[in-house]
Protein backbone atom coordinates (compact mmCIF):
# COMPACT_ATOMS: atom_id res chain seq x y z
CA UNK A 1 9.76 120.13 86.40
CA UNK A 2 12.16 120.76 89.33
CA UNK A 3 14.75 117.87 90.15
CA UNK A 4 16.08 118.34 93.62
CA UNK A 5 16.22 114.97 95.67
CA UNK A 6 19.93 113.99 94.57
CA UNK A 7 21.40 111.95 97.07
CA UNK A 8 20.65 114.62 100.07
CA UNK A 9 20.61 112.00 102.58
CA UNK A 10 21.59 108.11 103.21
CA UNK A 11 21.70 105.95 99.60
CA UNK A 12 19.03 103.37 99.59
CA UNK A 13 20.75 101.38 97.14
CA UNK A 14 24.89 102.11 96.51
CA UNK A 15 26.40 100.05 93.64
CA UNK A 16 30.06 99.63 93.29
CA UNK A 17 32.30 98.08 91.01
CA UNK A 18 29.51 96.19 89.39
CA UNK A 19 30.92 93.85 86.55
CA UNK A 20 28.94 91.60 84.19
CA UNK A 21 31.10 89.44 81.99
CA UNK A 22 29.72 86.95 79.39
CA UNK A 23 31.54 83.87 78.19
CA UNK A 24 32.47 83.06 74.51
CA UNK A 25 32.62 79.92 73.76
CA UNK A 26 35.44 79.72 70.62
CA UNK A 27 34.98 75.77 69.36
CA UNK A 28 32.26 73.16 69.85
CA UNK A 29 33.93 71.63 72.93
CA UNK A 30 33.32 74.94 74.84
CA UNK A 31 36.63 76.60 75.12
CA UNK A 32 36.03 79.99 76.52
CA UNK A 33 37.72 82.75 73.30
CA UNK A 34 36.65 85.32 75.50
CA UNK A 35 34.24 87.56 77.29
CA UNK A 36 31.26 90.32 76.39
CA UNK A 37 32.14 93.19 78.89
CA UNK A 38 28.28 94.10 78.60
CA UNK A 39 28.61 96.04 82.36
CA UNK A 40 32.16 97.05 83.20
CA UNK A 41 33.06 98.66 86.91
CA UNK A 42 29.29 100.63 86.67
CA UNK A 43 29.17 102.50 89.99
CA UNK A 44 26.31 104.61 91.24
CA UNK A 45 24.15 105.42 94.75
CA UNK A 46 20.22 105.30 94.39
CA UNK A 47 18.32 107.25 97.42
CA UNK A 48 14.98 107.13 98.77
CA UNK A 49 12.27 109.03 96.70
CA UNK A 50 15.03 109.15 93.89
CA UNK A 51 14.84 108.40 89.83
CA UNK A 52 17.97 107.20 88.35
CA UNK A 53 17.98 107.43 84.76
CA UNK A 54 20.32 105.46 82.72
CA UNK A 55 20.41 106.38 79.56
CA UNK A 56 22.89 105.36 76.03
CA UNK A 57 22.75 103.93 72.43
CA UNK A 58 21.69 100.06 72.26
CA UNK A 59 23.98 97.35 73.72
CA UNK A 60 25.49 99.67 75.89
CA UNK A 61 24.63 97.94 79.52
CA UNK A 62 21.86 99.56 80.97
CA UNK A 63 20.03 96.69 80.56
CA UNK A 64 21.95 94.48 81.75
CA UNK A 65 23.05 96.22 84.68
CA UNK A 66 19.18 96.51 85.56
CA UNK A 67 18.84 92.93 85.11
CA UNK A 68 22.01 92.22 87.54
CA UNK A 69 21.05 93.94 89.99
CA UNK A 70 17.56 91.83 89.94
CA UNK A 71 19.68 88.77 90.16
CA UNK A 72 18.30 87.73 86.73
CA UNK A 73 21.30 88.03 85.58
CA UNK A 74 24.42 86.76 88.24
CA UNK A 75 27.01 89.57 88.48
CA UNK A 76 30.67 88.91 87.66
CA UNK A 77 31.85 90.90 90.28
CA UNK A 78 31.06 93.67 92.28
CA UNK A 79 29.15 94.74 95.17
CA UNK A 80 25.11 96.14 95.72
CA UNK A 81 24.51 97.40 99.41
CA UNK A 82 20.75 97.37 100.10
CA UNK A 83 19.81 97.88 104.23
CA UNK A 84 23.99 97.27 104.92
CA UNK A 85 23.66 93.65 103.00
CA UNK A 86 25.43 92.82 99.73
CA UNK A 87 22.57 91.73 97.49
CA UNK A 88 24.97 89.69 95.57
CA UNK A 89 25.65 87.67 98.13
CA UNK A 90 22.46 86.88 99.87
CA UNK A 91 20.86 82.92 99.40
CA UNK A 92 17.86 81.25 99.71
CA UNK A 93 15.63 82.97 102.17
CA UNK A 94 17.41 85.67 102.48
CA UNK A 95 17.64 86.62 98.82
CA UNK A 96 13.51 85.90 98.45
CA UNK A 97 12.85 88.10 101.65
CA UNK A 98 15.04 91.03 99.82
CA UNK A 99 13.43 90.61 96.44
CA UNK A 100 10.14 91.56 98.01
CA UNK A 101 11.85 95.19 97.82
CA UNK A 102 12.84 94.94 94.49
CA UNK A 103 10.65 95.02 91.62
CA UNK A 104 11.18 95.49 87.88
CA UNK A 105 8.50 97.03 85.30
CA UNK A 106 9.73 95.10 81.54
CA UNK A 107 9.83 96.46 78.54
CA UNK A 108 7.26 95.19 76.11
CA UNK A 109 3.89 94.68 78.21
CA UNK A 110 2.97 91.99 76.02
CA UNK A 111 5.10 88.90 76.51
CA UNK A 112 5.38 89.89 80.42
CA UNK A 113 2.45 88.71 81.08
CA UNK A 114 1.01 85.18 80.92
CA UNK A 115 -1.58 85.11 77.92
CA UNK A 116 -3.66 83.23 80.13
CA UNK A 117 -4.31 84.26 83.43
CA UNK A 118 -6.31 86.91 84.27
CA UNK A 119 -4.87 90.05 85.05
CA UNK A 120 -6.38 90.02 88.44
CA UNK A 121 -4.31 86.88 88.94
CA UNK A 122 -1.31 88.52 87.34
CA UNK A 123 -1.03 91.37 89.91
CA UNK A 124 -1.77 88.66 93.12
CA UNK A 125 1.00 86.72 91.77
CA UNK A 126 3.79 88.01 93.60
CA UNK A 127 1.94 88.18 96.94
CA UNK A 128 1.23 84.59 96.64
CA UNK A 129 5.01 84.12 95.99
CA UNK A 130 5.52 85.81 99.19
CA UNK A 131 2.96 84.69 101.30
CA UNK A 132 1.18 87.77 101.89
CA UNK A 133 -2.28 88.10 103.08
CA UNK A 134 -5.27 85.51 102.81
CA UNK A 135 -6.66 85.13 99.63
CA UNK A 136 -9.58 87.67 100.18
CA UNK A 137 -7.03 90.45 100.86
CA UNK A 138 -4.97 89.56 97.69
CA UNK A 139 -8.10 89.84 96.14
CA UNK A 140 -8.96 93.14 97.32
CA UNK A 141 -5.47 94.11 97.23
CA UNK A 142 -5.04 93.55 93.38
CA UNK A 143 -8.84 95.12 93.05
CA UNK A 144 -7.66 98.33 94.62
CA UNK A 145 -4.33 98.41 92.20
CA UNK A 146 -6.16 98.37 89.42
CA UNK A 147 -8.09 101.04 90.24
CA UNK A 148 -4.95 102.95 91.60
CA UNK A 149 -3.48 102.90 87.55
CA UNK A 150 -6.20 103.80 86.02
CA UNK A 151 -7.91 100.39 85.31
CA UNK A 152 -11.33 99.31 86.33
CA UNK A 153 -12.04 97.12 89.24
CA UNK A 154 -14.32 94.96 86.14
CA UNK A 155 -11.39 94.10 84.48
CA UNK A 156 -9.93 91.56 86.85
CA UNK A 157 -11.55 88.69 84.92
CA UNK A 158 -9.73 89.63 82.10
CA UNK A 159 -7.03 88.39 79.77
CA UNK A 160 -3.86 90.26 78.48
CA UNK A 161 -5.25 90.05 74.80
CA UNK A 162 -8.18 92.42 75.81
CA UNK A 163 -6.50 95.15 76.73
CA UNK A 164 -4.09 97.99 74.61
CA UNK A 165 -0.42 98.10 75.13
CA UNK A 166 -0.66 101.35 77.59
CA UNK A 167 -3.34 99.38 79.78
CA UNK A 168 -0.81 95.92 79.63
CA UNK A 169 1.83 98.36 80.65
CA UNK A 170 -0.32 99.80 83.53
CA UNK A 171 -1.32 95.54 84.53
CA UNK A 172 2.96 95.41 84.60
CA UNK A 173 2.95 98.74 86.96
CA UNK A 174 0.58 96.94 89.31
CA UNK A 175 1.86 93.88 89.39
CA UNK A 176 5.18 95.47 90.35
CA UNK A 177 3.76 97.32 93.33
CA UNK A 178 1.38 94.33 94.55
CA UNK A 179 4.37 93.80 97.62
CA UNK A 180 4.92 97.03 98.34
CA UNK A 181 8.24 97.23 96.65
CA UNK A 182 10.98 99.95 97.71
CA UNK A 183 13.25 100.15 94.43
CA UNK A 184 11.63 99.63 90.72
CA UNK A 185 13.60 99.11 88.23
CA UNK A 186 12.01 100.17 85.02
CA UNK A 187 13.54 98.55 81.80
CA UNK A 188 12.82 100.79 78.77
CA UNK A 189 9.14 100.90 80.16
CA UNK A 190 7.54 103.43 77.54
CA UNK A 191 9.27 102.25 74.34
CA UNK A 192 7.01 99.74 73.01
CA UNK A 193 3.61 102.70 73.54
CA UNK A 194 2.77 105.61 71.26
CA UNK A 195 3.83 108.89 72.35
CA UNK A 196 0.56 110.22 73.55
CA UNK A 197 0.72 107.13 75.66
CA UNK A 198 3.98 107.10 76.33
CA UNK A 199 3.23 110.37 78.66
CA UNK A 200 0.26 109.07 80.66
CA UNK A 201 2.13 105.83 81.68
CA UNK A 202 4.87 108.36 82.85
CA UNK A 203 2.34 110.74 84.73
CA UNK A 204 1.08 107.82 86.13
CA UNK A 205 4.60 106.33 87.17
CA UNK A 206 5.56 110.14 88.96
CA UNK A 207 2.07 109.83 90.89
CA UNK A 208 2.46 106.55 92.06
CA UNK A 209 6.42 107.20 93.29
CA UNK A 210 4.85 110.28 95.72
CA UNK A 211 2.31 107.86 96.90
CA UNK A 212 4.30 104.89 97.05
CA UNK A 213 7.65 106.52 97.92
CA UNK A 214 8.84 104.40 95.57
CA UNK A 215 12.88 105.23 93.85
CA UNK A 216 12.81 104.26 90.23
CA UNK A 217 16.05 102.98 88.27
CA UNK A 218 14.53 104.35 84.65
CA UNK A 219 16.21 102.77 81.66
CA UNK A 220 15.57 104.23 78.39
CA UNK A 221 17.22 105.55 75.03
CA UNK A 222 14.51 108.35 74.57
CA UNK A 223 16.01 111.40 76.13
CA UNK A 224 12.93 113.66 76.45
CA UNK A 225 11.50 111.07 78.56
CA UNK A 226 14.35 110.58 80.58
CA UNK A 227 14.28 114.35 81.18
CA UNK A 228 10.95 114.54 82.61
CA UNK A 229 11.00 112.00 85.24
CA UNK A 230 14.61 111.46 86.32
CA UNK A 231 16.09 113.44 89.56
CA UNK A 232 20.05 112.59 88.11
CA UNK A 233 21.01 110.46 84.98
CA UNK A 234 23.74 108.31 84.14
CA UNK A 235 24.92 107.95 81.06
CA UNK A 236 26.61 104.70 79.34
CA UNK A 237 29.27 103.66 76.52
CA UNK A 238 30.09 100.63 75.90
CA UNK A 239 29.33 99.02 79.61
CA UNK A 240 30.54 101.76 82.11
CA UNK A 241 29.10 105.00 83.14
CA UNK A 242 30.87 107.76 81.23
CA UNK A 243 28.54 111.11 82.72
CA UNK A 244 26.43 110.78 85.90
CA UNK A 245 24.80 114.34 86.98
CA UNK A 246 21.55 116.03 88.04
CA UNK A 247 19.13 116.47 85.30
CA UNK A 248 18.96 119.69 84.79
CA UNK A 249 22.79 119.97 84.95
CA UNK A 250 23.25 117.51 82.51
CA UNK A 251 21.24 119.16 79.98
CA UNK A 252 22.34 122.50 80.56
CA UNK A 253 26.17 121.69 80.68
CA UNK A 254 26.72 117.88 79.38
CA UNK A 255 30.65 117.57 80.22
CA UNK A 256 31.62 114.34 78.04
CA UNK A 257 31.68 114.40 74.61
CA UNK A 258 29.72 111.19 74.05
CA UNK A 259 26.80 112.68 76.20
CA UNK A 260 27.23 116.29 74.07
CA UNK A 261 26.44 113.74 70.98
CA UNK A 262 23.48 112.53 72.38
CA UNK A 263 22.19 115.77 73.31
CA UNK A 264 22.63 117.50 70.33
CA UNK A 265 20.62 114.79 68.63
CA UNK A 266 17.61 115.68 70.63
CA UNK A 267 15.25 117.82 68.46
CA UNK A 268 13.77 120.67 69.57
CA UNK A 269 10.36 121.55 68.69
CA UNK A 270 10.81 125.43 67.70
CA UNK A 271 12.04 125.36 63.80
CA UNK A 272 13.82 128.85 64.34
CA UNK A 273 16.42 127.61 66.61
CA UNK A 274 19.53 126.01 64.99
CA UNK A 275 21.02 123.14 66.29
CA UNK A 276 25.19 122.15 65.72
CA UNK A 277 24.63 118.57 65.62
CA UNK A 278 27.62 116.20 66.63
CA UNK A 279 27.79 113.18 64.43
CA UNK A 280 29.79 110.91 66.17
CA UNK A 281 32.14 108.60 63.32
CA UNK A 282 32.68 104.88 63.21
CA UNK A 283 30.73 102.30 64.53
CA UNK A 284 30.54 101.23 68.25
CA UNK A 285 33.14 99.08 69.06
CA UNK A 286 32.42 95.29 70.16
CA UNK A 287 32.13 94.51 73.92
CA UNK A 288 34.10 91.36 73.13
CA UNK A 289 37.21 93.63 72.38
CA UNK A 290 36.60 96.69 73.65
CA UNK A 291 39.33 99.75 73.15
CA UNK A 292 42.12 100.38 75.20
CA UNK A 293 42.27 103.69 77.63
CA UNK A 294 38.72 105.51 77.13
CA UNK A 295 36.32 103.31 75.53
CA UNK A 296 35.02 106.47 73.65
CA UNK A 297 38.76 107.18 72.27
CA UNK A 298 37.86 105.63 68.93
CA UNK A 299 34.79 108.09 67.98
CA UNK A 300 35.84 111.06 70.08
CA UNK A 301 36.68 114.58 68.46
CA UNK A 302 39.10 114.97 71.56
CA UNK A 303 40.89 111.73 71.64
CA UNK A 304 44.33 112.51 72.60
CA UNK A 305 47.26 110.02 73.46
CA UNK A 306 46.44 110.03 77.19
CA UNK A 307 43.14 109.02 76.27
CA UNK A 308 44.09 105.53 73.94
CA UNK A 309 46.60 104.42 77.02
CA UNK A 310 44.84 105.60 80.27
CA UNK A 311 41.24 104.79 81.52
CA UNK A 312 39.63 108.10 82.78
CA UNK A 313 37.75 107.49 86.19
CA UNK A 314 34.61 108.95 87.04
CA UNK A 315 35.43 112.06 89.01
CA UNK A 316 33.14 114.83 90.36
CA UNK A 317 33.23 117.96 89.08
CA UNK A 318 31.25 119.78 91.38
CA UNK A 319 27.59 119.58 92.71
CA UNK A 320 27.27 116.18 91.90
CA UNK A 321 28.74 116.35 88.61
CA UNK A 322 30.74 113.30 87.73
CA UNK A 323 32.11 112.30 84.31
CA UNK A 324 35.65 109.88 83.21
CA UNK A 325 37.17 112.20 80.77
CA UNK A 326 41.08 113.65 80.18
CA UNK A 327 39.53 116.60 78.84
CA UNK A 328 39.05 117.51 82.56
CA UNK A 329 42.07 116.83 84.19
């Protein structure tokens, strides 16, 4: 698969600075001890037609930063230009007009949708949020969606329990494009099917994006998937975006040692090739006291001095190629 639409023209969506703190509470009369860094100055540009894959071990933020920029979750600080408006700062109508745009596919297909309602009402849901079309035309509309992922028009009458977890997960692809949406954000949206599934759904997602001209925001852990949909992937430690590159770059030349890790820990299905696997020591360290300089310093091969005093910022290397290392300097 080629990757070649990487930020050639105007961002659609540019993220800066993006910060998502969590309070802890130290006693019973809710002093605050301190605060879960779970996103920490994440900065990245989404353009039209694109998929942004953002990829890393659990707990490390993608998630969450997904979530933020949703406005499920109410950023600490930072900004998230959509159409020259600050997302994060939009109210009321404003915000409800904008959501429209954005749309998020969930992880497990499951407990995203209401166990009973019908799946036809399901996908109208969101138009009836917004106000869009007479009830015949949601009708039709959701009618036509289910048809468009690979669903029957029959199966409107339906309930979530009747159907596998790849169809539920198709029903959570429809839903999500019932208003025409511009950006989906797709939390971890294969991880919960089998892996014959796993590739349909993702087929499926790639058709949909040409017809749709949709840009995707694809969180996952599994790399191989990751590989075969994304356009340019960022990669995350510990809250902040360590690697960000085209796909095919990053796999052929991953720059930071965290994402050389992760890549050599992707099997390859040819027993006669060798692999030098990186196995990374020590354990994660806790977003509530994350380390000083590099978050990586404490697990890296190449830690030096520099790197357990001074953050590294994310700095391109050439043809799009960013990555926050010393090494590099």
């Amino acid at each position: 698969m080629q990757h070649n639409k990487v930020q050639e023209d105007t961002p659609l969506l540019t993220v800066k600075n993006l910060k998502t703190y969590y309070a802890v509470s130290g006693s019973p009369f809710g002093r605050v001890k301190g605060y879960v860094k779970a996103v920490d100055d994440v900065e990245f540009t989404l353009s039209e037609r694109e998929t942004l894959g953002l990829v890393g071990e659990s707990g490390c933020g993608k998630s969450t930063t997904g979530r933020t920029i949703m406005r499920l979750t109410e950023p600490t600080d930072g900004q998230a230009f959509y159409k020259g408006k600050d997302i994060f700062k939009l109210k009321g109508q404003e915000l409800q007009a904008i959501r429209q745009d954005f749309q998020m596919v969930f992880q497990d297909p499951h407990s995203s949708l209401n166990p009973k309602q019908y799946i036809g009402h399901a996908i109208e849901e969101p138009l009836k949020i917004h106000q869009m079309g007479t009830k015949r035309e949601r009708t039709e509309r959701a009618m036509d969606l289910l048809h468009k992922v690979g669903l029957r028009e029959d199966q409107y009458f339906r309930y979530p329990h009747e159907f596998s977890g790849g169809q539920r997960q198709r029903i959570g692809i429809a839903r999500a494009l019932a208003v025409n949406p511009k950006i989906v954000i797709c939390d971890e949206p294969v991880s919960a099917l089998d892996v014959s599934i796993q590739s349909q759904v993702i087929n499926l997602m790639q058709e949909l994006q040409e017809q749709y001209d949709l840009s995707y925001i694809f969180i996952a852990h599994d790399l191989s998937v990751v590989r075969h949909i994304a356009d340019s992937i960022g990669v995350m430690y510990l809250g902040k975006i360590v690697e960000k590159a085209p796909t095919d770059d990053l796999f052929s030349e991953p720059l930071h040692p965290y994402t050389q890790a992760l890549l050599s820990a992707v099997p390859i299905p040819n027993p006669n090739v060798k692999k030098n696997r990186i196995i990374l020591k020590g354990d994660i360290p806790s977003p509530l006291n994350p380390p000083s300089g590099c978050v990586f310093q404490t697990r890296c091969p190449h830690a030096t001095v520099r790197c357990r005093t001074e953050v590294p910022q994310l700095k391109n290397r050439g043809s799009h190629h960013l990555v926050a290392c010393h090494l590099y300097d």
